[in-house]
N, C-alpha and C. Protein backbone atom coordinates (compact mmCIF):
# COMPACT_ATOMS: atom_id res chain seq x y z
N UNK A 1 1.53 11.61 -17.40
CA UNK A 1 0.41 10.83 -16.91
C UNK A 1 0.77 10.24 -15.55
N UNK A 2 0.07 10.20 -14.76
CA UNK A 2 0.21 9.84 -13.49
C UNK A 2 -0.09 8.16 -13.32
N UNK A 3 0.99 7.50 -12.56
CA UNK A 3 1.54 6.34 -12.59
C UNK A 3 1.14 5.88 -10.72
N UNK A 4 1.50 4.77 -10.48
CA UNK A 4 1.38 4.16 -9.56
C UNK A 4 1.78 2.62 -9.65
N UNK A 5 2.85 2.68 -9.30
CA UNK A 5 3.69 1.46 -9.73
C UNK A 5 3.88 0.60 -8.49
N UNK A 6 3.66 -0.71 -7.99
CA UNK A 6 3.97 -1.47 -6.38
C UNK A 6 5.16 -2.42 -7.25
N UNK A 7 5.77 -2.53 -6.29
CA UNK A 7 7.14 -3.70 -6.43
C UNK A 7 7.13 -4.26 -5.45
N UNK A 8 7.95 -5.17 -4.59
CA UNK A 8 8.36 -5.91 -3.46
C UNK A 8 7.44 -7.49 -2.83
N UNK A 9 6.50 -7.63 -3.77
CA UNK A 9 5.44 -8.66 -3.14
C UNK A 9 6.54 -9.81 -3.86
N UNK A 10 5.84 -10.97 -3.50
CA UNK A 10 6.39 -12.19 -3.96
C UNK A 10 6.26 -13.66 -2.78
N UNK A 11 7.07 -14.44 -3.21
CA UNK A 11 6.48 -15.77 -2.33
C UNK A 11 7.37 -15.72 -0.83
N UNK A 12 7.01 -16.35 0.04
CA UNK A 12 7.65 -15.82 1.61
C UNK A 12 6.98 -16.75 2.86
N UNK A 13 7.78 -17.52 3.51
CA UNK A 13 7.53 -18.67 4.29
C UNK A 13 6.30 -17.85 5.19
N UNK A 14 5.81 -18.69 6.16
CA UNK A 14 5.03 -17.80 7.49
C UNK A 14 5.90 -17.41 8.15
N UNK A 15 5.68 -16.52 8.56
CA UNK A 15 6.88 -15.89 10.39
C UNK A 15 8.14 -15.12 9.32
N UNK A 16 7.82 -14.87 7.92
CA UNK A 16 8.73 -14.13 7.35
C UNK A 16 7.95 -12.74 6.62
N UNK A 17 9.07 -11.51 6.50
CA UNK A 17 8.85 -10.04 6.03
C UNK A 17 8.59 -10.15 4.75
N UNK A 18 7.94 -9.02 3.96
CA UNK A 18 8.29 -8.54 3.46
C UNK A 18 7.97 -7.06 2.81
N UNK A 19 8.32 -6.18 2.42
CA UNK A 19 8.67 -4.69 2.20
C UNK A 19 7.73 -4.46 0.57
N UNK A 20 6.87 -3.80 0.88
CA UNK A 20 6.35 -3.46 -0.59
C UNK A 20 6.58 -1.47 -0.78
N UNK A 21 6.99 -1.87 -1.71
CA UNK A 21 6.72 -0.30 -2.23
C UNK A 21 5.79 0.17 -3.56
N UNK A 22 5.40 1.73 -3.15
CA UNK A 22 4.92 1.93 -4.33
C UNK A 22 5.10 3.40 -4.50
N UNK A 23 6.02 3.59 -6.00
CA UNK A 23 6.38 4.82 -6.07
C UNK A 23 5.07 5.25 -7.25
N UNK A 24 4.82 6.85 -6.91
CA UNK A 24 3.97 7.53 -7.52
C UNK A 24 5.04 8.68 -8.64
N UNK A 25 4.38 8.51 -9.98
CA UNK A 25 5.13 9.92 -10.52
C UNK A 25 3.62 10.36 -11.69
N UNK A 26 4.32 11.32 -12.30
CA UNK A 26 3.60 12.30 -12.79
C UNK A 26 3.81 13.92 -12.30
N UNK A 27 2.49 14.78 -12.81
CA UNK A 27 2.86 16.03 -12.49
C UNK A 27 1.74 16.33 -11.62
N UNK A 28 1.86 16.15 -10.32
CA UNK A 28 0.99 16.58 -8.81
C UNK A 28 1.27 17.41 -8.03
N UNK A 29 0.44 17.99 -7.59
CA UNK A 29 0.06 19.13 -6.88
C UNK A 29 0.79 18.69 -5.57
N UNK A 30 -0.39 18.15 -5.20
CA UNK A 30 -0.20 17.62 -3.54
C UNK A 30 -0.61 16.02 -3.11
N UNK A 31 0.52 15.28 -2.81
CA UNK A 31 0.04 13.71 -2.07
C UNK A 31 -0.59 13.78 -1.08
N UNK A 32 -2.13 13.40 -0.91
CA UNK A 32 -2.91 13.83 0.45
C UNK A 32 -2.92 11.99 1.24
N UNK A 33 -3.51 11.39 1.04
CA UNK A 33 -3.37 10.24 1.76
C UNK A 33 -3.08 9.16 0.89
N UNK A 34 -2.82 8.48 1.48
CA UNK A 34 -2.33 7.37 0.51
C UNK A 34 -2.16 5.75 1.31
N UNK A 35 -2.68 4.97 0.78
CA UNK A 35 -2.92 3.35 1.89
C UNK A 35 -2.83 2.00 0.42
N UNK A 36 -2.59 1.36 1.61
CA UNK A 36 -3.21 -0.24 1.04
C UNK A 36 -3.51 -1.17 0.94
N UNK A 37 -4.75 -1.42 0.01
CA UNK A 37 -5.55 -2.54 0.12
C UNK A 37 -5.09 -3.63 -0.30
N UNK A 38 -5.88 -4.91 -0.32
CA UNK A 38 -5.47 -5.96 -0.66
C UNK A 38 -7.00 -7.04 -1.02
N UNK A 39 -6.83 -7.79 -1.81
CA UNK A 39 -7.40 -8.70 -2.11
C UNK A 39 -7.22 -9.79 -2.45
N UNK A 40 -7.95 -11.31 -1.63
CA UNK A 40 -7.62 -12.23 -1.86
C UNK A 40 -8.48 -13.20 -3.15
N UNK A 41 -8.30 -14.03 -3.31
CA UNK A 41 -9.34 -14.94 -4.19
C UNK A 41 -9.99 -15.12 -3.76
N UNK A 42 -11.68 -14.56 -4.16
CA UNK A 42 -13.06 -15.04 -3.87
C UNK A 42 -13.64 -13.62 -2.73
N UNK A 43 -12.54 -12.81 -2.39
CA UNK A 43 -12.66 -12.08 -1.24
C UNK A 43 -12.97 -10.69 -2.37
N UNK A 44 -13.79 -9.35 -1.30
CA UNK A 44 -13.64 -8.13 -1.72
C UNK A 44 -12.47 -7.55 -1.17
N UNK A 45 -12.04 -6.98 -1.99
CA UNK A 45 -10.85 -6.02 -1.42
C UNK A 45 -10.88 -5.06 0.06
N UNK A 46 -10.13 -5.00 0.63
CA UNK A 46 -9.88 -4.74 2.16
C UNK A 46 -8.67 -3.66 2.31
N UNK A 47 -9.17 -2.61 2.92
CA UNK A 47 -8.24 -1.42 3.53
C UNK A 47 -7.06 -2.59 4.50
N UNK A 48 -6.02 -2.00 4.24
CA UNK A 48 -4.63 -2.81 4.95
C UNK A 48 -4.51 -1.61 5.69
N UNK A 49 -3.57 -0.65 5.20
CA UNK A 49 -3.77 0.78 5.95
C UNK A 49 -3.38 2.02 5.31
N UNK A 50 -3.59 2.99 6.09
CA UNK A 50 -3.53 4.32 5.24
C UNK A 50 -2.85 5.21 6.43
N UNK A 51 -2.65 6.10 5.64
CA UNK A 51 -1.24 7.12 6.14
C UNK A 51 -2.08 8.88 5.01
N UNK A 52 -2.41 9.38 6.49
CA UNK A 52 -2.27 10.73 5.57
C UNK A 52 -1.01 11.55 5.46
N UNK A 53 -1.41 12.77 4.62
CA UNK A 53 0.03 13.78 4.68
C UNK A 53 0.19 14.17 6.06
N UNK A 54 -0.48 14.14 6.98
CA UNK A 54 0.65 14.12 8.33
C UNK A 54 1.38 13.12 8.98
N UNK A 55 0.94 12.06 8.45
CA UNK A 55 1.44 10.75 8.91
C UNK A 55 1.31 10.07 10.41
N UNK A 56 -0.37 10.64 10.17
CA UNK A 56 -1.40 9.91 10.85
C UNK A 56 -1.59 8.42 10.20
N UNK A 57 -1.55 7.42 10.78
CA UNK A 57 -1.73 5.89 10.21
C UNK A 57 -2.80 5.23 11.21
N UNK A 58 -3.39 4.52 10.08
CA UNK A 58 -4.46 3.57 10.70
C UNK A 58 -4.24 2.13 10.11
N UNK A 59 -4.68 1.11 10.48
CA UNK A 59 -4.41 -0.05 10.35
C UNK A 59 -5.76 -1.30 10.51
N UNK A 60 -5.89 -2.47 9.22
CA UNK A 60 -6.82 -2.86 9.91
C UNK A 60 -6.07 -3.77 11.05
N UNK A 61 -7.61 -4.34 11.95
CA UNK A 61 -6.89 -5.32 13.13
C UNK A 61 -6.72 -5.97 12.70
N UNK A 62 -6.73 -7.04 11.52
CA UNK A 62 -5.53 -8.51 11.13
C UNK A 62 -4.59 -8.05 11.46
N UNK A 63 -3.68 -7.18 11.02
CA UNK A 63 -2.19 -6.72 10.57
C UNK A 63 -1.80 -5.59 11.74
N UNK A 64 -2.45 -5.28 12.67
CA UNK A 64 -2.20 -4.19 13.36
C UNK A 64 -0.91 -4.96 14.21
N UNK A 65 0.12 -4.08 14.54
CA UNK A 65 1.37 -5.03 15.04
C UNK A 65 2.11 -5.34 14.23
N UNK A 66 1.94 -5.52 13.32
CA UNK A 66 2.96 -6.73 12.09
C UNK A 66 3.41 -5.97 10.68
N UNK A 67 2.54 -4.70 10.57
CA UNK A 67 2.45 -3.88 9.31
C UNK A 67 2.93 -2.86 9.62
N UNK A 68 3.72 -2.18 8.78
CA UNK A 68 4.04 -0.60 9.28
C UNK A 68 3.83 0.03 8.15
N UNK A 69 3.08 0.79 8.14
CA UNK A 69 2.82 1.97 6.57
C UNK A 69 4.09 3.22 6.85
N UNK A 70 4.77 3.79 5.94
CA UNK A 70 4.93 5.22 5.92
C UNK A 70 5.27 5.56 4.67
N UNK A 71 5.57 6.54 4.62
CA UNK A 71 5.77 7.50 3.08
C UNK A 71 7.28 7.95 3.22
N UNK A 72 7.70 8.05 2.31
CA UNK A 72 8.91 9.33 1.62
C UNK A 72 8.07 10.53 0.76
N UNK A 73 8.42 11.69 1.31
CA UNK A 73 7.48 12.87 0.87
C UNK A 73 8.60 13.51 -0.42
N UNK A 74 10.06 13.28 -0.34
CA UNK A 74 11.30 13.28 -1.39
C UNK A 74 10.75 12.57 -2.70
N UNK A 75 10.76 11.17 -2.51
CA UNK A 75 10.96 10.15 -3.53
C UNK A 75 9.24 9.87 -4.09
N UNK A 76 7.97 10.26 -3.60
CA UNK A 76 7.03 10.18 -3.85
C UNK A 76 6.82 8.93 -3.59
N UNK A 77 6.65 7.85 -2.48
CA UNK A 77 6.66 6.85 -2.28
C UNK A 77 6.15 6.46 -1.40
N UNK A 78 5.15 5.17 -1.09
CA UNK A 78 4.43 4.77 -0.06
C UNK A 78 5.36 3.38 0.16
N UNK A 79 5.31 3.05 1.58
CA UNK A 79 6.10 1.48 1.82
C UNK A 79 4.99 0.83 3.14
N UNK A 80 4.88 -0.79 2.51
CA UNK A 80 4.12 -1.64 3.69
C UNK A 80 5.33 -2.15 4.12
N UNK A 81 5.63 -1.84 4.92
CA UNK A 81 6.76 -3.47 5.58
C UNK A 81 5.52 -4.18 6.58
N UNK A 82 6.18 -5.32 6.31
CA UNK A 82 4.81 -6.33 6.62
C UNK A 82 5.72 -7.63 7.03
N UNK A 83 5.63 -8.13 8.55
CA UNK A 83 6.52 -8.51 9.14
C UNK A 83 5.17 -9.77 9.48
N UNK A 84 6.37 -11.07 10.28
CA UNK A 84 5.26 -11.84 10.88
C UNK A 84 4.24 -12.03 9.82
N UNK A 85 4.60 -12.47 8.86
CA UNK A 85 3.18 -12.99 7.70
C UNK A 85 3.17 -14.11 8.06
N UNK A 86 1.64 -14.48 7.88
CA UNK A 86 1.27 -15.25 8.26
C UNK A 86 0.00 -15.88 6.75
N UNK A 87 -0.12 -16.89 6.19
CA UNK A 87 -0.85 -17.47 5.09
C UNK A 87 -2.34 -16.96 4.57
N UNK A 88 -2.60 -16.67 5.89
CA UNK A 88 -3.86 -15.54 5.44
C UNK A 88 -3.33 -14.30 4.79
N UNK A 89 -2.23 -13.50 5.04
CA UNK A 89 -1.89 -12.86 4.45
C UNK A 89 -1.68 -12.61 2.70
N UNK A 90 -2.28 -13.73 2.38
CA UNK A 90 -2.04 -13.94 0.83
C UNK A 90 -3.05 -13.31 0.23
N UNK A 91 -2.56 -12.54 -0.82
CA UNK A 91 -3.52 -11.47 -1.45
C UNK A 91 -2.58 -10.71 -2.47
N UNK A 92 -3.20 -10.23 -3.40
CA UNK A 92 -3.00 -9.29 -3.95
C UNK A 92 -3.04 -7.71 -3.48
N UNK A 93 -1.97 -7.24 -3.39
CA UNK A 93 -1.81 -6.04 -3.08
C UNK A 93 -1.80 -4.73 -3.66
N UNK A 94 -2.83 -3.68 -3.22
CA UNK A 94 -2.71 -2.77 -4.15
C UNK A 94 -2.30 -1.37 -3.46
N UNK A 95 -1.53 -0.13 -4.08
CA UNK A 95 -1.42 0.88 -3.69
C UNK A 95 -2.38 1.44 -3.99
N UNK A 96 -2.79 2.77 -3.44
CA UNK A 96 -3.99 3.83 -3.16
C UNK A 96 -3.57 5.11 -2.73
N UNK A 97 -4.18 5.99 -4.01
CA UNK A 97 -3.48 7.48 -3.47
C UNK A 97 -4.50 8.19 -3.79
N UNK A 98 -4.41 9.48 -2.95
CA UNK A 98 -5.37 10.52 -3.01
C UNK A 98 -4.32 11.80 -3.68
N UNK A 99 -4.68 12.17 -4.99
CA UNK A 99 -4.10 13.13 -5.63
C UNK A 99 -4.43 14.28 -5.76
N UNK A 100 -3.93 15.56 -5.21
CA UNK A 100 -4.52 17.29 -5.95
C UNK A 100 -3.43 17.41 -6.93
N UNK A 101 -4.19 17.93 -8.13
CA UNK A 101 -3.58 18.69 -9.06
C UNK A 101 -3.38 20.28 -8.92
N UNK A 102 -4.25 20.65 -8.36
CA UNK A 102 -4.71 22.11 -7.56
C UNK A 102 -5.16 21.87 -6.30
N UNK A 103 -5.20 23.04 -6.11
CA UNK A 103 -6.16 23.61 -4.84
C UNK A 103 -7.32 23.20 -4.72
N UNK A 104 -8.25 22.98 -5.89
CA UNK A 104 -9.95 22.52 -5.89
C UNK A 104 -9.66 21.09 -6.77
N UNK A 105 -8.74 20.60 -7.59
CA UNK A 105 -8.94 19.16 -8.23
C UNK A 105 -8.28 18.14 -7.39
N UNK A 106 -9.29 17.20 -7.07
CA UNK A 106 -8.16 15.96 -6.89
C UNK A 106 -8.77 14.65 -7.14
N UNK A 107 -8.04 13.12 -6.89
CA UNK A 107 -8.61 12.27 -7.87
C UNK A 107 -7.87 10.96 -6.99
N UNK A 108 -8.51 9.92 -6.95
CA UNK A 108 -7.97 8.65 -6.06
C UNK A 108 -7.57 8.06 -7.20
N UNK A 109 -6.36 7.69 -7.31
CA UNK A 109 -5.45 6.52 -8.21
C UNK A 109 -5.22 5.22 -7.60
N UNK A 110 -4.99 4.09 -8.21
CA UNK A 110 -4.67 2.81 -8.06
C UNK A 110 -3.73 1.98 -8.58
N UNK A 111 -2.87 1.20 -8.06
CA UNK A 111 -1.73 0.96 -8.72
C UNK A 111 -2.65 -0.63 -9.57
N UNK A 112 -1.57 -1.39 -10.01
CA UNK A 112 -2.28 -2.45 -10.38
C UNK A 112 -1.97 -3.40 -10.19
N UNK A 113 -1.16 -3.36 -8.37
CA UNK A 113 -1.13 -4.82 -7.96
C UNK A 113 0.02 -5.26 -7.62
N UNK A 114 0.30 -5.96 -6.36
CA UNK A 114 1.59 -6.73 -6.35
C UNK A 114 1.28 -8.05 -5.49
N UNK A 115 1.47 -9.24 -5.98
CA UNK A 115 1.33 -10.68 -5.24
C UNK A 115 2.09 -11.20 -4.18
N UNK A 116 1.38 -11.35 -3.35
CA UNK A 116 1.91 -11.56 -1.61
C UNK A 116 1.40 -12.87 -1.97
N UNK A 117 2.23 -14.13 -1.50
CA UNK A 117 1.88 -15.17 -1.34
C UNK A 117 2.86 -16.03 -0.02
N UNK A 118 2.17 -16.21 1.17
CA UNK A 118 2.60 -16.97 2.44
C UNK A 118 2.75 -18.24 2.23
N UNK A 119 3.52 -19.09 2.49
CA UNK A 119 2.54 -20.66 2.05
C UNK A 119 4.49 -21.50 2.45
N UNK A 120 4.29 -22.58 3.26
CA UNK A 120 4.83 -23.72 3.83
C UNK A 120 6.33 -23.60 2.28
């Protein structure tokens, strides 16, 4: 069964990093893009950024500068390093993947979350 697991969130002054990962397993075809969102309390969830299989990256403008998306195409793995946080940054974080099983199937997965919290 195909998984989507985030680790690395947690509590973190302003003007400090931190590194989220999210490893994917199961039995897949092909990792086509893969990003991530985030959501705060009271807020809809929000594209952070995405990275296709060429490792083309986009970013929204809050975080553009401060965020770096990339992948391990080995370890099946997406990483935010996320530098310069700043208290708005507080949200729940989620991974996002675009999966083929084949050539004609594929299917967007969601991890279930990792807690970014900025705060004095």
């Amino acid at each position: 069964q195909v998984q989507l697991v985030e680790s690395g969130g947690g509590l973190v002054h302003p003007g400090g990093s931190l590194r989220l990962s999210c490893a994917i397993s199961g039995s897949i075809f092909r990792i086509n893009a893969m990003g991530w969102y985030r959501q705060a309390p009271g807020k809809e969830r929000e594209l952070v950024a995405g990275i296709s299989s060429s490792d083309r990256t986009n970013y929204a403008d809050s975080v553009k500068g401060r965020f770096t998306i990339s992948r391990d195409n080995v370890k099946n793995t997406v990483y935010l390093q996320m530098s310069s946080l700043k208290p708005e940054d507080t949200a729940v974080y989620y991974c996002n993947a675009d999966l083929s099983f084949n050539l004609i199937r594929s299917k967007i997965y969601w991890g279930q979350g990792t807690e970014v919290t900025v705060s004095s």
